[in-house]
Structure formats: structure tokens, C-alpha cells
PDB file of N, CA and C in Angstrom:
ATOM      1  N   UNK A   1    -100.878  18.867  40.882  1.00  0.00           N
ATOM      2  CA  UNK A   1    -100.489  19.406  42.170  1.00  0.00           C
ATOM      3  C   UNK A   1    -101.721  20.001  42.819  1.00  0.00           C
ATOM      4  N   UNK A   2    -101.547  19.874  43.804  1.00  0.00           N
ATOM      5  CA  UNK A   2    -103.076  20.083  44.493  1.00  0.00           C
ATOM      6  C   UNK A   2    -102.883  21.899  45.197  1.00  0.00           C
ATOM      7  N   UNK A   3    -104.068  22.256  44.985  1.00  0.00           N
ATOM      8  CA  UNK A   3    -103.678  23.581  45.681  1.00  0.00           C
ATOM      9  C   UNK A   3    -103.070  23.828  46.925  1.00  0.00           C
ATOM     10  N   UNK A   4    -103.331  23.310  48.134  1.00  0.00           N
ATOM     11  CA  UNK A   4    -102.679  22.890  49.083  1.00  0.00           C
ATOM     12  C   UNK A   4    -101.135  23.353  49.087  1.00  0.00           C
ATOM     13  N   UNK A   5    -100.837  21.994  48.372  1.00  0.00           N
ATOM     14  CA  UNK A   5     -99.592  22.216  47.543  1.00  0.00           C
ATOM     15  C   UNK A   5     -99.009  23.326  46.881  1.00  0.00           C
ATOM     16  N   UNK A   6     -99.660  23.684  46.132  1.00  0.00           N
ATOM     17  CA  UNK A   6     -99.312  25.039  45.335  1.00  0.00           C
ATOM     18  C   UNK A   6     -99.430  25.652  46.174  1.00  0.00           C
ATOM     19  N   UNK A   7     -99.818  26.238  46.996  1.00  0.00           N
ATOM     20  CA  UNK A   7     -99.844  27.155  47.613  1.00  0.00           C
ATOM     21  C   UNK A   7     -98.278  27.365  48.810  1.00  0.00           C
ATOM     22  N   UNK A   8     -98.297  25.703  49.311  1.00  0.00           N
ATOM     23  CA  UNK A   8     -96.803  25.830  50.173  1.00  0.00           C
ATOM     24  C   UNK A   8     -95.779  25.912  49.287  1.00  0.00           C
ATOM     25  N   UNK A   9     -95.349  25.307  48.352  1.00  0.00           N
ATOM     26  CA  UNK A   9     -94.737  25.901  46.838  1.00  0.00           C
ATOM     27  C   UNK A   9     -94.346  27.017  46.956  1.00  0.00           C
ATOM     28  N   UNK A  10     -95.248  28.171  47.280  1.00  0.00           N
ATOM     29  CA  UNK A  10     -95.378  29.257  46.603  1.00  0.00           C
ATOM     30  C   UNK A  10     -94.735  30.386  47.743  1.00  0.00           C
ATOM     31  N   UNK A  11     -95.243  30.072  48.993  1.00  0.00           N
ATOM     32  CA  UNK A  11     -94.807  30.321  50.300  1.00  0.00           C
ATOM     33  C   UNK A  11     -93.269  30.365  50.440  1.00  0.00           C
ATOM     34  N   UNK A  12     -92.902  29.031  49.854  1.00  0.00           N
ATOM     35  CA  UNK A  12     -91.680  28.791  50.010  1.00  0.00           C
ATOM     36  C   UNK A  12     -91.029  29.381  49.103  1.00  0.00           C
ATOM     37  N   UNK A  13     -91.370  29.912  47.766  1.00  0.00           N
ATOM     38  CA  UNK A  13     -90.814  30.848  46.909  1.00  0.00           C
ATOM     39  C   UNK A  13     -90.840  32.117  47.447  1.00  0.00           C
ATOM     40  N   UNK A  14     -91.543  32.674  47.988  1.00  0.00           N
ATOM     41  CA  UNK A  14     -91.827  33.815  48.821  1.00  0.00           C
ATOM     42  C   UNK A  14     -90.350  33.723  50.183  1.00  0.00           C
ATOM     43  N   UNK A  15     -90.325  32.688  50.947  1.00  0.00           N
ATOM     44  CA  UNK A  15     -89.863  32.853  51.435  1.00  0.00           C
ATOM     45  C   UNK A  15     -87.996  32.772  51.067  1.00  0.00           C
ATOM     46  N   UNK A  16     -88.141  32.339  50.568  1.00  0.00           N
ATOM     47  CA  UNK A  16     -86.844  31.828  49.015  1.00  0.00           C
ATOM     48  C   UNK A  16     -86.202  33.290  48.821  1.00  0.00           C
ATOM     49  N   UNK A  17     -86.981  34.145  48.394  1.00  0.00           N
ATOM     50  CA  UNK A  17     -87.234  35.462  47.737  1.00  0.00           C
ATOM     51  C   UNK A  17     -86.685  36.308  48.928  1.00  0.00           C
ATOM     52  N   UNK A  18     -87.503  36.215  50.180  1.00  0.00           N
ATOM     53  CA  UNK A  18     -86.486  36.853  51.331  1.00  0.00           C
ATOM     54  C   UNK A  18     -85.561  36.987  51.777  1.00  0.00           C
ATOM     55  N   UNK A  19     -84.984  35.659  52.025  1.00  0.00           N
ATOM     56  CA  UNK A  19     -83.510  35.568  52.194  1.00  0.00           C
ATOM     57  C   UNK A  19     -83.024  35.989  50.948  1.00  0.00           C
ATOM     58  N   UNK A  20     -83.153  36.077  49.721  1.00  0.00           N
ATOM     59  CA  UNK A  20     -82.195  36.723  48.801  1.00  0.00           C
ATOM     60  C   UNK A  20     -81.989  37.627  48.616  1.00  0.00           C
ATOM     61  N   UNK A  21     -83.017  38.325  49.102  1.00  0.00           N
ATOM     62  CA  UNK A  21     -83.276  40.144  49.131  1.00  0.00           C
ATOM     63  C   UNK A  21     -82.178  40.637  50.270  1.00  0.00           C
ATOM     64  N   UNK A  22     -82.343  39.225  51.678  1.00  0.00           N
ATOM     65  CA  UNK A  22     -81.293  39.559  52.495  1.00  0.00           C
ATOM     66  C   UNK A  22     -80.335  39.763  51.977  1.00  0.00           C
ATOM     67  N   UNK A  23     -80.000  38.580  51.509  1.00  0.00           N
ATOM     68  CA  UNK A  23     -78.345  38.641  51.148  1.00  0.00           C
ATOM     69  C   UNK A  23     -77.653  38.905  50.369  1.00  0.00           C
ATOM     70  N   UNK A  24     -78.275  39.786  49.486  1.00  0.00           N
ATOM     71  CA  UNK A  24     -78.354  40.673  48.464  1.00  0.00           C
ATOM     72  C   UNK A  24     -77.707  42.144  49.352  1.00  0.00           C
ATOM     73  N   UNK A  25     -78.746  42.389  50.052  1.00  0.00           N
ATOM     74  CA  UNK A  25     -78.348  43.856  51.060  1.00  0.00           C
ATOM     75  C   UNK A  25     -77.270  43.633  51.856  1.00  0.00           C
ATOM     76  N   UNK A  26     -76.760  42.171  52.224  1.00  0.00           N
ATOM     77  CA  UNK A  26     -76.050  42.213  52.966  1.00  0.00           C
ATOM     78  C   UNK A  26     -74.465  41.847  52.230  1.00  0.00           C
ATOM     79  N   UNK A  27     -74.866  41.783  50.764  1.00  0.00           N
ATOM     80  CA  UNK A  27     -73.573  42.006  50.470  1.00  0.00           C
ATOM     81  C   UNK A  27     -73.039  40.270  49.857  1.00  0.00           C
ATOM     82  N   UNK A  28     -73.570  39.302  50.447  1.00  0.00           N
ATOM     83  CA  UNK A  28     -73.586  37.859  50.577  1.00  0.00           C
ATOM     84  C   UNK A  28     -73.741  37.875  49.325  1.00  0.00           C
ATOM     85  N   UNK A  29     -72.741  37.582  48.357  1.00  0.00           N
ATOM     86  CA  UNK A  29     -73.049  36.856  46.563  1.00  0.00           C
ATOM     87  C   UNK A  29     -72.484  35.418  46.765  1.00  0.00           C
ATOM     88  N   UNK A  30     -72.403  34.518  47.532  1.00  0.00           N
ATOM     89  CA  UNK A  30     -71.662  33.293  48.254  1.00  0.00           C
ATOM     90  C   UNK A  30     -72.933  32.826  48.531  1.00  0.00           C
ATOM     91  N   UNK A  31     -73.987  33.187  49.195  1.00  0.00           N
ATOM     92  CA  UNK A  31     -75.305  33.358  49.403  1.00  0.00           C
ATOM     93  C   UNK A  31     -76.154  33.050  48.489  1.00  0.00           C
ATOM     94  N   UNK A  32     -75.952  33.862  48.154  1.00  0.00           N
ATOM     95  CA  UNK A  32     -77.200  34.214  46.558  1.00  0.00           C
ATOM     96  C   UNK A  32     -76.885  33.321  45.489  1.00  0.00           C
ATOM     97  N   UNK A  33     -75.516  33.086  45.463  1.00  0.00           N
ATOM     98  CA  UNK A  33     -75.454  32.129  44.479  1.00  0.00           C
ATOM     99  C   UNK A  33     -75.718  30.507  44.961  1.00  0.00           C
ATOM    100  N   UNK A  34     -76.170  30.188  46.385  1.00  0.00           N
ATOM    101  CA  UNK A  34     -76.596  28.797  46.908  1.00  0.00           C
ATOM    102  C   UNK A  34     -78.350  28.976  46.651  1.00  0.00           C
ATOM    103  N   UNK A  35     -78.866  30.373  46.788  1.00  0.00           N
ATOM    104  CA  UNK A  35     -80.645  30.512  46.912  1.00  0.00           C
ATOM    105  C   UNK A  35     -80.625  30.425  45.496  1.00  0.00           C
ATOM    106  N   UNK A  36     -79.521  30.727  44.282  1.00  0.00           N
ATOM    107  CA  UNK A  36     -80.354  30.618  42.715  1.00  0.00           C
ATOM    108  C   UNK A  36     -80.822  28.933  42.720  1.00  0.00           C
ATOM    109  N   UNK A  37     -79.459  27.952  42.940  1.00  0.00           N
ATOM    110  CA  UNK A  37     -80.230  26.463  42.790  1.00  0.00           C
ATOM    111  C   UNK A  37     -81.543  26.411  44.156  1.00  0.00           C
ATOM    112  N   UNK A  38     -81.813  26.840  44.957  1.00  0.00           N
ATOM    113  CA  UNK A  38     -82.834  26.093  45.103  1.00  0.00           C
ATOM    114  C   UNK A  38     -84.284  26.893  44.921  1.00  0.00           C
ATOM    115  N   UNK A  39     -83.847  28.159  44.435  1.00  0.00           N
ATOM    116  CA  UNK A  39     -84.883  28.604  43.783  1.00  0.00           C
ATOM    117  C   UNK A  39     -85.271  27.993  42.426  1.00  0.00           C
ATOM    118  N   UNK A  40     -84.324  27.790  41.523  1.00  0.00           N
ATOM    119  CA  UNK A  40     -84.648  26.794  40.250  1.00  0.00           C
ATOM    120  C   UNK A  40     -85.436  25.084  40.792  1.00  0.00           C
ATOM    121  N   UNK A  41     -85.133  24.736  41.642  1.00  0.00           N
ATOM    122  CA  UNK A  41     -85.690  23.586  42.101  1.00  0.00           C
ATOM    123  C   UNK A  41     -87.080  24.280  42.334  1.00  0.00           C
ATOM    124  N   UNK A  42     -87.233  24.653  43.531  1.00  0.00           N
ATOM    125  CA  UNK A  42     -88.736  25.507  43.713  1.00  0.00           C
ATOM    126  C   UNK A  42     -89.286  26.183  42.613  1.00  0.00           C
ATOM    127  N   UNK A  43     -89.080  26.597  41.799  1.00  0.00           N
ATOM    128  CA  UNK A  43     -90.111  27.707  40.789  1.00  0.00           C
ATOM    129  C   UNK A  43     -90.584  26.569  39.780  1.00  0.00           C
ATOM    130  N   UNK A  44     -89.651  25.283  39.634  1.00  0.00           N
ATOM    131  CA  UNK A  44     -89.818  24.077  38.474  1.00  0.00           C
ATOM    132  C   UNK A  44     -91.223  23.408  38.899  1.00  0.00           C
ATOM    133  N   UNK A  45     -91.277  23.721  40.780  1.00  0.00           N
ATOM    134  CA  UNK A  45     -92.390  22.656  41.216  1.00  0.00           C
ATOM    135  C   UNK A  45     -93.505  23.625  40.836  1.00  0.00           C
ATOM    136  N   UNK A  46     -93.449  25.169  40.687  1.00  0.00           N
ATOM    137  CA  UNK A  46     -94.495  25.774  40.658  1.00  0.00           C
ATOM    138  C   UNK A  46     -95.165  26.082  39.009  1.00  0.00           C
ATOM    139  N   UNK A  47     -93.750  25.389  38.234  1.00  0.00           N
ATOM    140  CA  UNK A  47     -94.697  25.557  37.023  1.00  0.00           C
ATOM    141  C   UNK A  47     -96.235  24.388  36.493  1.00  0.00           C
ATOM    142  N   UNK A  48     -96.073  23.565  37.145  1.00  0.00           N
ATOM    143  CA  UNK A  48     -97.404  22.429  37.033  1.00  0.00           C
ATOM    144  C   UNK A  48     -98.523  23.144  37.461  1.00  0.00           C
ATOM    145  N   UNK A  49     -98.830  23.815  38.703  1.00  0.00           N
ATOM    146  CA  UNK A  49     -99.325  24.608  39.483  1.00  0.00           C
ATOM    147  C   UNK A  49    -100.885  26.106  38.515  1.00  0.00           C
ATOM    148  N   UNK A  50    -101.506  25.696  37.660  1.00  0.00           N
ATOM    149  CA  UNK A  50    -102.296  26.366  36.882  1.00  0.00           C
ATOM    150  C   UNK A  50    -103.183  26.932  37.712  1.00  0.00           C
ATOM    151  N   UNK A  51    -103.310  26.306  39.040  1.00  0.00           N
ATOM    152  CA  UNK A  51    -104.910  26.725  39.825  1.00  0.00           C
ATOM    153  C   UNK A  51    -104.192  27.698  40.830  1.00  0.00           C
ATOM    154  N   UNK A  52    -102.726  28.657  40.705  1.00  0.00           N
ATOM    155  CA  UNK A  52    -102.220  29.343  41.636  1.00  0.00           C
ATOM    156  C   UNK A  52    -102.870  30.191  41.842  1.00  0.00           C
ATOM    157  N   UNK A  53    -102.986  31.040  43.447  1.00  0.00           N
ATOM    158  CA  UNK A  53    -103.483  31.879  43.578  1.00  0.00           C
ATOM    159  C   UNK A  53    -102.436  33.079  43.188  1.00  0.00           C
ATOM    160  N   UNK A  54    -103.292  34.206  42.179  1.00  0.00           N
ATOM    161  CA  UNK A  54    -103.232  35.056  41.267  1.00  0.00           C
ATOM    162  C   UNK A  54    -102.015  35.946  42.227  1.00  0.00           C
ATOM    163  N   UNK A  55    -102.827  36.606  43.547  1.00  0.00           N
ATOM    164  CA  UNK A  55    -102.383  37.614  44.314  1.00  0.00           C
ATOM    165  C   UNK A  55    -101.459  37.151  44.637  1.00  0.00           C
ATOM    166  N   UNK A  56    -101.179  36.277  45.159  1.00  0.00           N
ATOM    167  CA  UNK A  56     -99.597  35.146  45.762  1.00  0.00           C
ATOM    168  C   UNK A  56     -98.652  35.535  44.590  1.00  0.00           C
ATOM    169  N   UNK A  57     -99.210  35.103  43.209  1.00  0.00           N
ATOM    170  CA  UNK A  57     -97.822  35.326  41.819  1.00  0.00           C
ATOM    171  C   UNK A  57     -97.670  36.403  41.693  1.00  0.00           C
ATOM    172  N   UNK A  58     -98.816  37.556  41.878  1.00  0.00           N
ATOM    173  CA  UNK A  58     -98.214  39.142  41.740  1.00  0.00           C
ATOM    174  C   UNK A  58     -97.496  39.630  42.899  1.00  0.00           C
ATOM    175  N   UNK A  59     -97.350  38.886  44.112  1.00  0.00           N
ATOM    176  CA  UNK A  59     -96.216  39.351  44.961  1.00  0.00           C
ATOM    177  C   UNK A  59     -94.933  38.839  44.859  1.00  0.00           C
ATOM    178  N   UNK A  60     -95.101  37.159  44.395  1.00  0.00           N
ATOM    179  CA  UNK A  60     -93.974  36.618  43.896  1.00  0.00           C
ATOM    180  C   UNK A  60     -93.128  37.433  43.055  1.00  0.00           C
ATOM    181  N   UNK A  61     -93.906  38.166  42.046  1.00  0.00           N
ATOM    182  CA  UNK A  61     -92.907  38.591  40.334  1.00  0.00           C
ATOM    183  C   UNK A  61     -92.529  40.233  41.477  1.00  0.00           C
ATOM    184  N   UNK A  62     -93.150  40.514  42.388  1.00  0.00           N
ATOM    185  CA  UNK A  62     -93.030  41.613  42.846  1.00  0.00           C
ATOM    186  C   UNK A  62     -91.673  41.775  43.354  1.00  0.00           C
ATOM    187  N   UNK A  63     -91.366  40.658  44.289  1.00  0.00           N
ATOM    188  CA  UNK A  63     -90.600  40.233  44.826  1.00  0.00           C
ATOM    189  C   UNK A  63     -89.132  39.973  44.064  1.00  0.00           C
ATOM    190  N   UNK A  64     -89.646  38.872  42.994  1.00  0.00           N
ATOM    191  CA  UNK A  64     -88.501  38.759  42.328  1.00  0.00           C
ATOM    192  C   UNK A  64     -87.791  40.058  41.383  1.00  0.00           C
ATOM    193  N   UNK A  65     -89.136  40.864  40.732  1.00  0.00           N
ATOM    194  CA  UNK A  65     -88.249  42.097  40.753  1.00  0.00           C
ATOM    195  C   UNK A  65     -87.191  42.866  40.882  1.00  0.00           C
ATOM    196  N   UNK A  66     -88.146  43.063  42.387  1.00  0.00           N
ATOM    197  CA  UNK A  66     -87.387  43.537  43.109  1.00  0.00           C
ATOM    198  C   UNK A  66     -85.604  43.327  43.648  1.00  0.00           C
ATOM    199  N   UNK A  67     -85.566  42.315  43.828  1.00  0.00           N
ATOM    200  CA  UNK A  67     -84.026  41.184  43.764  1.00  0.00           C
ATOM    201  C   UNK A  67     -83.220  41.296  42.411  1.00  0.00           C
ATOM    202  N   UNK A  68     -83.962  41.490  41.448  1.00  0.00           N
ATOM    203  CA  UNK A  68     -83.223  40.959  40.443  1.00  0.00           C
ATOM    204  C   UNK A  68     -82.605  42.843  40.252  1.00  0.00           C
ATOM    205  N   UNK A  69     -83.798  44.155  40.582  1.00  0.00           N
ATOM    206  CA  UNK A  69     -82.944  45.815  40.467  1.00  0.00           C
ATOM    207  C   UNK A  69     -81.771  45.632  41.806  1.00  0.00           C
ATOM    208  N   UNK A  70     -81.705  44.592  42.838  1.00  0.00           N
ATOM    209  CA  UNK A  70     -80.756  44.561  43.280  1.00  0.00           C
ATOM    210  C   UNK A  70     -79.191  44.300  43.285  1.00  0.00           C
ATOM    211  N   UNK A  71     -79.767  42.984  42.006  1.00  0.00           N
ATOM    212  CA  UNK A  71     -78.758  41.900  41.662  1.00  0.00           C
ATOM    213  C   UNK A  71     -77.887  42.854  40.479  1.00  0.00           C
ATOM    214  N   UNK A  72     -78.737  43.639  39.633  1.00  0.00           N
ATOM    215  CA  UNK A  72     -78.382  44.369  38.799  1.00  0.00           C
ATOM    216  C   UNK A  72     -77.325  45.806  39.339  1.00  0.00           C
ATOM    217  N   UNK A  73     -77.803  46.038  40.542  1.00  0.00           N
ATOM    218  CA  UNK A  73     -77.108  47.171  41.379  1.00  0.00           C
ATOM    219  C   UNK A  73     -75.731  46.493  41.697  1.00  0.00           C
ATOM    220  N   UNK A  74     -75.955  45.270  41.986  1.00  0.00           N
ATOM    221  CA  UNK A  74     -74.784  44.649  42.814  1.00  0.00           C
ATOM    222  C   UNK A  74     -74.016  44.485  41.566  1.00  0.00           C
ATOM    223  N   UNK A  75     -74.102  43.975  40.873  1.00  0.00           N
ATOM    224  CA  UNK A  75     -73.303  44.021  39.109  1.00  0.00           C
ATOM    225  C   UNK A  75     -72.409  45.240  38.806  1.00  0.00           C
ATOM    226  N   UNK A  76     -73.872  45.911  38.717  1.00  0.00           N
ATOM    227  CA  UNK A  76     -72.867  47.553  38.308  1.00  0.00           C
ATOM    228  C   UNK A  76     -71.941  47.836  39.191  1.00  0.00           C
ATOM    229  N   UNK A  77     -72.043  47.765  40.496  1.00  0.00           N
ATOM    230  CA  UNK A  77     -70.832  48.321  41.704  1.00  0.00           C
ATOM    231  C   UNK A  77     -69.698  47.125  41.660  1.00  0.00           C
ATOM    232  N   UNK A  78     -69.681  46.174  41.214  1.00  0.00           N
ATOM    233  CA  UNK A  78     -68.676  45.148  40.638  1.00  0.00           C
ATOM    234  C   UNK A  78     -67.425  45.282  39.492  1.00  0.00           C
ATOM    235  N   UNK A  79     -68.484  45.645  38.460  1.00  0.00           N
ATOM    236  CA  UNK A  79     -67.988  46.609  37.481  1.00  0.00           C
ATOM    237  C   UNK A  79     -67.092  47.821  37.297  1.00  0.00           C
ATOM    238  N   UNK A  80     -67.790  48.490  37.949  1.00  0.00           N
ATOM    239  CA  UNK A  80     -67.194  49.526  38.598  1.00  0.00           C
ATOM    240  C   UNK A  80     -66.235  49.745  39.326  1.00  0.00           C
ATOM    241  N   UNK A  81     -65.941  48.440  40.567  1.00  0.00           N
ATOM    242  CA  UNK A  81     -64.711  48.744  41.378  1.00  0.00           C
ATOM    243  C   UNK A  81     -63.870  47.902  39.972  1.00  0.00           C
ATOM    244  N   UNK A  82     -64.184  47.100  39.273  1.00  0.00           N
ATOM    245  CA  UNK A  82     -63.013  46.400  38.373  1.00  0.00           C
ATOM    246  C   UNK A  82     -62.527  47.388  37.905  1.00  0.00           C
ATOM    247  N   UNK A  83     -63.307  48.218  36.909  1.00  0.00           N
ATOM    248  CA  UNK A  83     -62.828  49.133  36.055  1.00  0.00           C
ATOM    249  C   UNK A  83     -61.923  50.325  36.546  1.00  0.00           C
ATOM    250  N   UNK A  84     -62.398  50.288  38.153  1.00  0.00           N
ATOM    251  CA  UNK A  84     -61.749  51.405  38.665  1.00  0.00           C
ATOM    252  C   UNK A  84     -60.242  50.745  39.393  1.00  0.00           C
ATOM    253  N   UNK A  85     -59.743  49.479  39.460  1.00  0.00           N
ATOM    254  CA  UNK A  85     -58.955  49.086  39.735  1.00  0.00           C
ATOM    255  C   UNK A  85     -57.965  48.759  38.843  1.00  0.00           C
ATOM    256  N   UNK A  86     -58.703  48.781  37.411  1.00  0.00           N
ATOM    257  CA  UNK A  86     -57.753  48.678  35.899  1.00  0.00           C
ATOM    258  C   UNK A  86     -57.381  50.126  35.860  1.00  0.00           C
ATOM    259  N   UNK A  87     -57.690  50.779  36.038  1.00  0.00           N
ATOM    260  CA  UNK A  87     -57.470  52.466  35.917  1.00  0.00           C
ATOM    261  C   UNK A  87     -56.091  52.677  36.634  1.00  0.00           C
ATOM    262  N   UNK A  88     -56.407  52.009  37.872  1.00  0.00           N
ATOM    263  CA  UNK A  88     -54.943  52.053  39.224  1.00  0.00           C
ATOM    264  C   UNK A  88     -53.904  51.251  38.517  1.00  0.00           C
ATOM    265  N   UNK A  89     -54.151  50.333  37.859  1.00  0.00           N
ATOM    266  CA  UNK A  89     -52.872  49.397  37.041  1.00  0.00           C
ATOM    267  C   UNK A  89     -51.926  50.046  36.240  1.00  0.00           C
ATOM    268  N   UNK A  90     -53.209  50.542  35.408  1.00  0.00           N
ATOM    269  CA  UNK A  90     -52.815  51.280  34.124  1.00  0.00           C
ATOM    270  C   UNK A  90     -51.622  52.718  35.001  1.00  0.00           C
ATOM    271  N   UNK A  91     -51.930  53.371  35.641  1.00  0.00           N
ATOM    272  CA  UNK A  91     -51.535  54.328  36.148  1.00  0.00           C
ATOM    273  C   UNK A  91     -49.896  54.148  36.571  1.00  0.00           C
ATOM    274  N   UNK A  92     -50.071  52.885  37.479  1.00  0.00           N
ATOM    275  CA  UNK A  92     -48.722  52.164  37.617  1.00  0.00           C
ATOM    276  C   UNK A  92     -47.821  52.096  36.906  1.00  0.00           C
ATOM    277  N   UNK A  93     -48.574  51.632  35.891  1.00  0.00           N
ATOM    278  CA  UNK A  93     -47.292  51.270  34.275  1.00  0.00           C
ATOM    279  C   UNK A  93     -47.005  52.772  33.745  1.00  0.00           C
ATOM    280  N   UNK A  94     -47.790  53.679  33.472  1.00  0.00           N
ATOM    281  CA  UNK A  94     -47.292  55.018  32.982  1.00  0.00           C
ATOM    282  C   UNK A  94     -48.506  55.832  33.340  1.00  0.00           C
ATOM    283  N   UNK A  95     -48.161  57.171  33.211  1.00  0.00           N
ATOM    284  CA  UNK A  95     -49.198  58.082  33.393  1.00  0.00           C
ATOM    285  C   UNK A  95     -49.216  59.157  32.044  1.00  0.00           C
ATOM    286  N   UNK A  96     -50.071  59.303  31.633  1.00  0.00           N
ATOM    287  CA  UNK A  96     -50.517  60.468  30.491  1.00  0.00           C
ATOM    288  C   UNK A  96     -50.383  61.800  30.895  1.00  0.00           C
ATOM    289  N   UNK A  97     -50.114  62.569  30.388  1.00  0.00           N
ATOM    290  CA  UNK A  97     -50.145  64.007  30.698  1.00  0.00           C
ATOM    291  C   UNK A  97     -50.093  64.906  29.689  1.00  0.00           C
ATOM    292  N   UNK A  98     -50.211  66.222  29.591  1.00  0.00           N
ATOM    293  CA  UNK A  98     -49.931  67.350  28.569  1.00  0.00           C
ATOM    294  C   UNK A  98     -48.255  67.861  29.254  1.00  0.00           C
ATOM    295  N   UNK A  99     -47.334  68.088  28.268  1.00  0.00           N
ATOM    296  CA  UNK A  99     -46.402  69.310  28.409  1.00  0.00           C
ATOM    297  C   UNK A  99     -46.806  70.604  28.173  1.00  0.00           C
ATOM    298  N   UNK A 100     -46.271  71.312  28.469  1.00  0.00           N
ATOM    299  CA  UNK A 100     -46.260  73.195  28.404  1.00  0.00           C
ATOM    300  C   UNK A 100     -46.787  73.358  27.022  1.00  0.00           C
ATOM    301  N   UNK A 101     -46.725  72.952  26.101  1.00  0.00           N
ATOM    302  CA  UNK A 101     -47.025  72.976  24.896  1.00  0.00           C
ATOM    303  C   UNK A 101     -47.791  72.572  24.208  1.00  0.00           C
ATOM    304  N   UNK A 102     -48.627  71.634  25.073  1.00  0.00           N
ATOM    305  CA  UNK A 102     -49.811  71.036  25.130  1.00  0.00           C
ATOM    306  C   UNK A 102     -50.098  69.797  23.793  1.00  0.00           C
ATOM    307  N   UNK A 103     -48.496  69.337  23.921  1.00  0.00           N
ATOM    308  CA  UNK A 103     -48.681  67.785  23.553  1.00  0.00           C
ATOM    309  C   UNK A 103     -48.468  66.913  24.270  1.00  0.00           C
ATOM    310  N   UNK A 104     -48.746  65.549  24.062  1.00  0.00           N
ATOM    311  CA  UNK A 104     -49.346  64.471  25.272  1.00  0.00           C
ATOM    312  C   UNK A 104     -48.004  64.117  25.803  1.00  0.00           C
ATOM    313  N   UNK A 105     -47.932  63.854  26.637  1.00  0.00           N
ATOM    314  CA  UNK A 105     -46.720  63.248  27.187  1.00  0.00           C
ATOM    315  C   UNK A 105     -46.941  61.945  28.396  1.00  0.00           C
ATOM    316  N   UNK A 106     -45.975  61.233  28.332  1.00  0.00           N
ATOM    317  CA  UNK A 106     -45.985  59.832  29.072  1.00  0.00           C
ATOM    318  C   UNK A 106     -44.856  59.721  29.698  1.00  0.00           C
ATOM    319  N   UNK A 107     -45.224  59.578  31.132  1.00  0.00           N
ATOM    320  CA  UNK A 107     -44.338  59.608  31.977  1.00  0.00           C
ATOM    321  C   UNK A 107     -44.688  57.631  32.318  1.00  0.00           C
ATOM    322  N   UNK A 108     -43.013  57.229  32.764  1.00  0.00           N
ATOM    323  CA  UNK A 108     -43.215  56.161  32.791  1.00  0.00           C
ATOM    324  C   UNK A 108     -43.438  55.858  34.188  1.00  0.00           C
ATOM    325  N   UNK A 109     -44.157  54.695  34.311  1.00  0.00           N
ATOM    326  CA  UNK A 109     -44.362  54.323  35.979  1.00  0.00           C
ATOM    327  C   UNK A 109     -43.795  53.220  36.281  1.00  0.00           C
ATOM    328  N   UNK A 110     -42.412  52.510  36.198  1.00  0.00           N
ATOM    329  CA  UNK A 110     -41.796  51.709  36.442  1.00  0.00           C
ATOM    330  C   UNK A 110     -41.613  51.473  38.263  1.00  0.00           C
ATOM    331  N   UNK A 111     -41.924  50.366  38.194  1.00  0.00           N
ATOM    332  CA  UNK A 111     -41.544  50.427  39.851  1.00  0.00           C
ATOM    333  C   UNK A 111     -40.165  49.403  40.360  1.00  0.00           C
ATOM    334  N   UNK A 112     -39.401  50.020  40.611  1.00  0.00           N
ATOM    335  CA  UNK A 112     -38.352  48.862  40.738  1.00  0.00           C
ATOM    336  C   UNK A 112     -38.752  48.077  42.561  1.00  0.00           C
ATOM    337  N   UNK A 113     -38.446  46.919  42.595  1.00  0.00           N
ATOM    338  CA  UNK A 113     -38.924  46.287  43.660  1.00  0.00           C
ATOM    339  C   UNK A 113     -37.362  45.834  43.442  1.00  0.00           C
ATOM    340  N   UNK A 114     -36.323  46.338  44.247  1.00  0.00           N
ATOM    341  CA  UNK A 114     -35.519  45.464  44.313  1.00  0.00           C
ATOM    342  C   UNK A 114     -35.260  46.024  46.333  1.00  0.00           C
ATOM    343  N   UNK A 115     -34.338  45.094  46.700  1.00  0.00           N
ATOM    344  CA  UNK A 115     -33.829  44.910  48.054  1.00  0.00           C
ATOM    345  C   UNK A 115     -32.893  45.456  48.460  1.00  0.00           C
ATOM    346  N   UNK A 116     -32.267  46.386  48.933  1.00  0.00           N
ATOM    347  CA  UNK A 116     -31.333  47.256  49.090  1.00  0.00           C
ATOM    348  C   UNK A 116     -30.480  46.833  50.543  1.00  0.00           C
ATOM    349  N   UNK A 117     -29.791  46.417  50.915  1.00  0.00           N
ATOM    350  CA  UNK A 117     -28.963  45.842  51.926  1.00  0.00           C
ATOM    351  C   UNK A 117     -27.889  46.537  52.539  1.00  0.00           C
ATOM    352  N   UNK A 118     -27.945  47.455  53.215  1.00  0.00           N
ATOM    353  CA  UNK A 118     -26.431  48.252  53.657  1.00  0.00           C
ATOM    354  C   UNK A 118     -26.002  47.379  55.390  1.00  0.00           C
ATOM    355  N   UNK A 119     -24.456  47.784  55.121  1.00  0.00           N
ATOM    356  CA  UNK A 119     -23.969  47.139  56.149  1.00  0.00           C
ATOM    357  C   UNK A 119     -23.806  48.405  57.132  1.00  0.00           C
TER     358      UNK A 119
END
């Protein structure tokens, strides 16, 4: 690969890298998951690439970094609303509590869904 080459390669990983950072901030994982394939296409052309310029790859890994403490942020707050939405389930079905006496007690959370019809 000719430097030339490597170098628009590399540009284009750079620029690859932007939009993901976008759409990362913007919330877009519909997004991000179309920039991983063509970032795997692009980074494959840049592994032939030995004569890269140095400063270009330390902004690249800078870059990708950077995306990936995002991608990791975006995970945890994923996580988080799950776990916090199993919590709301759980709650539904019964709730825990202490009595006066300070043993556990379970109150049930049955919800009847039925249709009530008066004339």
C-alpha cells in the first residue's frame, strides 16, 4: 500500500471515528452498530500499511479510546435502566417489608386486570 494510500485509509478512519463519537453522544446505537462494520472493513485496509504516519495512529488510538470510555458509558446506563426496570417487576409481584417486630414480611402485589361492566 502506498503511503498516499495509507494515509487516505487513515483519514477515513479518523473520520469513521467521528461520526461514532457522534452517535455515540447522540444516543444512536442503530448507528454505531452500522460504523462497527465499516470500521472493520477500514482498519483491515490499514493493517498492510507499516510506513503509517506515527502521529496520525496516536490520534487514531486517541480517538478510538476515546469512543470505546463512551461505548462503555453507554453499556453501563443500559444496564442500569435494565436492572432498574427488574426492580419495578419484582415490586409488582410482591413487596418486602419489616413488621412491628421486625421480621420480614411480604406483602403480595397481585394485580387483577379484570373488566368490570355496570349497567
Amino acid at each position: 500500500m502506498s503511503n498516499d494510500a495509507s494515509e487516505r485509509a487513515m483519514r477515513a478512519v479518523a473520520a469513521l471515528l467521528d461520526r461514532e463519537r457522534a452517535a455515540l453522544l447522540a444516543g444512536d446505537l442503530g448507528a454505531v452498530a452500522a460504523i462497527a462494520e465499516d470500521k472493520e472493513a477500514l482498519l483491515a485496509r490499514l493493517v498492510p500499511a507499516a510506513e503509517a504516519d506515527p502521529a496520525l495512529l496516536g490520534t487514531l488510538r486517541e480517538k478510538a479510546a476515546g469512543n470505546q470510555e463512551l461505548l462503555d458509558a453507554a453499556l453501563h446506563g443500559i444496564r442500569r435502566v435494565s436492572e432498574r426496570l427488574a426492580a419495578y417487576r419484582r415490586v409488582r409481584r410482591a413487596m418486602e417489608t419489616y413488621d412491628p417486630q421486625g421480621r420480614k414480611a411480604t406483602i403480595p402485589g397481585d394485580v387483577a386486570h379484570r373488566l368490570e361492566r355496570r349497567a
